[in-house]
Protein backbone atom coordinates (compact mmCIF):
# COMPACT_ATOMS: atom_id res chain seq x y z
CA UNK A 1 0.00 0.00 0.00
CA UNK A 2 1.52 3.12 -1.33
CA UNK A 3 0.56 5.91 1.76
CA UNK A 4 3.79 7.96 0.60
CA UNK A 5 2.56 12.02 1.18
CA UNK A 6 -1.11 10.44 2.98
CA UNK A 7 -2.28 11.68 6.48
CA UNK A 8 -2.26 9.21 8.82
CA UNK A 9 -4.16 9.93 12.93
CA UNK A 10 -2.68 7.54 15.21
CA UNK A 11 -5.18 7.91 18.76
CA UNK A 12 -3.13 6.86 21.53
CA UNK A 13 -0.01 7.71 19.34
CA UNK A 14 1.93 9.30 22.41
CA UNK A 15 2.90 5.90 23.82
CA UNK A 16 3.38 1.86 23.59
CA UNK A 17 1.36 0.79 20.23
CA UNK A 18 0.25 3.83 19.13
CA UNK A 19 3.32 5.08 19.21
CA UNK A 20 5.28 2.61 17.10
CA UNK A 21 2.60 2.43 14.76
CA UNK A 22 2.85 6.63 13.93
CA UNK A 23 6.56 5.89 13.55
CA UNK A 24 5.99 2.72 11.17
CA UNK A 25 3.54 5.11 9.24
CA UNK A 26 6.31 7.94 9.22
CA UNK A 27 8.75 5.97 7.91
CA UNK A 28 6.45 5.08 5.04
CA UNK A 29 6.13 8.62 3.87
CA UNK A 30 2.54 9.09 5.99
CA UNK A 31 2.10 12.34 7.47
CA UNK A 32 0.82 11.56 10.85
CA UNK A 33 -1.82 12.97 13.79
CA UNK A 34 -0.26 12.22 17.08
CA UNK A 35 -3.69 12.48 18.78
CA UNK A 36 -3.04 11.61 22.45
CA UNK A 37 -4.37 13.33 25.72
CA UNK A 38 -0.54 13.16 26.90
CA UNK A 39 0.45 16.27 25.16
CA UNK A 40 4.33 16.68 26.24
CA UNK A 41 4.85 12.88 24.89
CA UNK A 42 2.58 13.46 22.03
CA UNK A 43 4.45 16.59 21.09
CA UNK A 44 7.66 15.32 21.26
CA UNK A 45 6.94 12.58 18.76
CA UNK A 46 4.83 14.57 16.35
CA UNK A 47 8.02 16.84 16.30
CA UNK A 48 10.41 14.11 15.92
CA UNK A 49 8.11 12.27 12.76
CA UNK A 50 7.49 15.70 11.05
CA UNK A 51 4.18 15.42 11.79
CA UNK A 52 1.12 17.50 14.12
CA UNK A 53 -0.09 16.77 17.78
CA UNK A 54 -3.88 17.25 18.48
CA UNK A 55 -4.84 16.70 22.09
CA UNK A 56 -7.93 14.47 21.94
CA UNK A 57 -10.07 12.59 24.36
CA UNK A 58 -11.49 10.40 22.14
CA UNK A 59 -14.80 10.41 24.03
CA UNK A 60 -15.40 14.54 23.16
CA UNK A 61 -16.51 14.50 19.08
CA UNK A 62 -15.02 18.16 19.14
CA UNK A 63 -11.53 17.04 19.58
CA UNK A 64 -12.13 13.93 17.24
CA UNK A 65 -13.34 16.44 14.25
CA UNK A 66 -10.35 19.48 15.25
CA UNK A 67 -7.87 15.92 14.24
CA UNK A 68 -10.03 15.12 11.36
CA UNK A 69 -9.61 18.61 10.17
CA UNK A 70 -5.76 19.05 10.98
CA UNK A 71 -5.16 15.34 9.17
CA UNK A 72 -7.36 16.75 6.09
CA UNK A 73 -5.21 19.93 5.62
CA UNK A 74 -1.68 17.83 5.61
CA UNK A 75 -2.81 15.10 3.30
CA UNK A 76 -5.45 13.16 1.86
CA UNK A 77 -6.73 11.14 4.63
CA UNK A 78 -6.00 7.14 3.90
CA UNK A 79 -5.04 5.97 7.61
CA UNK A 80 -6.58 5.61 10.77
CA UNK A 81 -5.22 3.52 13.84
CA UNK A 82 -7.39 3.32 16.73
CA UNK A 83 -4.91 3.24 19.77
CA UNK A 84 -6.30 5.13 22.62
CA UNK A 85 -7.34 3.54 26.17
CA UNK A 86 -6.40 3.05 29.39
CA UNK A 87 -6.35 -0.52 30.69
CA UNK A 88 -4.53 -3.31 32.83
CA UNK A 89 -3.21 -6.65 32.50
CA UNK A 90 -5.13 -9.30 33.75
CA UNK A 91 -6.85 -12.86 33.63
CA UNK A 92 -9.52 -13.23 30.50
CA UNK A 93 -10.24 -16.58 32.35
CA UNK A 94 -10.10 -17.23 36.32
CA UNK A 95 -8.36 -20.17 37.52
CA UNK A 96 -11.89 -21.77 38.15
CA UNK A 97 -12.24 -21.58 34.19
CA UNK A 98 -15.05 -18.85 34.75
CA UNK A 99 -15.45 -15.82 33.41
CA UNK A 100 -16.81 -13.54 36.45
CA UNK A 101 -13.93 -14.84 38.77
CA UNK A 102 -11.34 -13.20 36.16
CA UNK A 103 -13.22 -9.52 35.98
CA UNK A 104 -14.75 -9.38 39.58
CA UNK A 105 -15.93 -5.63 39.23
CA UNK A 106 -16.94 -5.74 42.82
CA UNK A 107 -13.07 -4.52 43.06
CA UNK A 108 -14.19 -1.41 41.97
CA UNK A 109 -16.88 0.21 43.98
């Protein structure tokens, strides 16, 4: 896939996957949308790929459209990786083999 001189938003490009993929997409020629609520991180990379950071919580539409925009006036857009979350490492199955015992949300309140 030729994306050589394409925009490209990356949303949790700041860090971890995100992050590699907007460098991958970079180094293909992509023009890319760091758009991360981590804004010093998010900077920094945007700077260093020679591309744009747009702060975005990808629940608030208004951010989502300001990246839309910012991708559409460096490049046809052709690429979007869905990065963003927040989340933590744990069992998909408790030892039991259930389900429930593995995400006990009772944790939480």
């Amino acid at each position: 896939m030729d994306i050589n001189g394409a925009s490209a938003i990356v949303t949790g490009g700041a860090s971890g996957i995100g992050a590699a993929s907007a460098r991958r997409l970079a180094g293909r020629g992509a023009v890319v949308v760091i758009a991360d609520l981590q804004e010093d991180r998010g900077r920094q990379l945007a700077d260093e790929l020679g591309g744009a950071f747009a702060k975005v919580d990808v629940t608030n539409t208004e951010d989502i459209v300001n990246a839309v925009e910012m991708a559409k006036s460096m490049g046809p857009v052709r690429v979007l990786v869905n990065s963003a979350g927040i989340g933590w490492a744990q069992r998909t199955v408790g030892k039991d083999g259930s389900y429930d015992s593995a995400a006990n949300l009772e944790a939480f309140k």
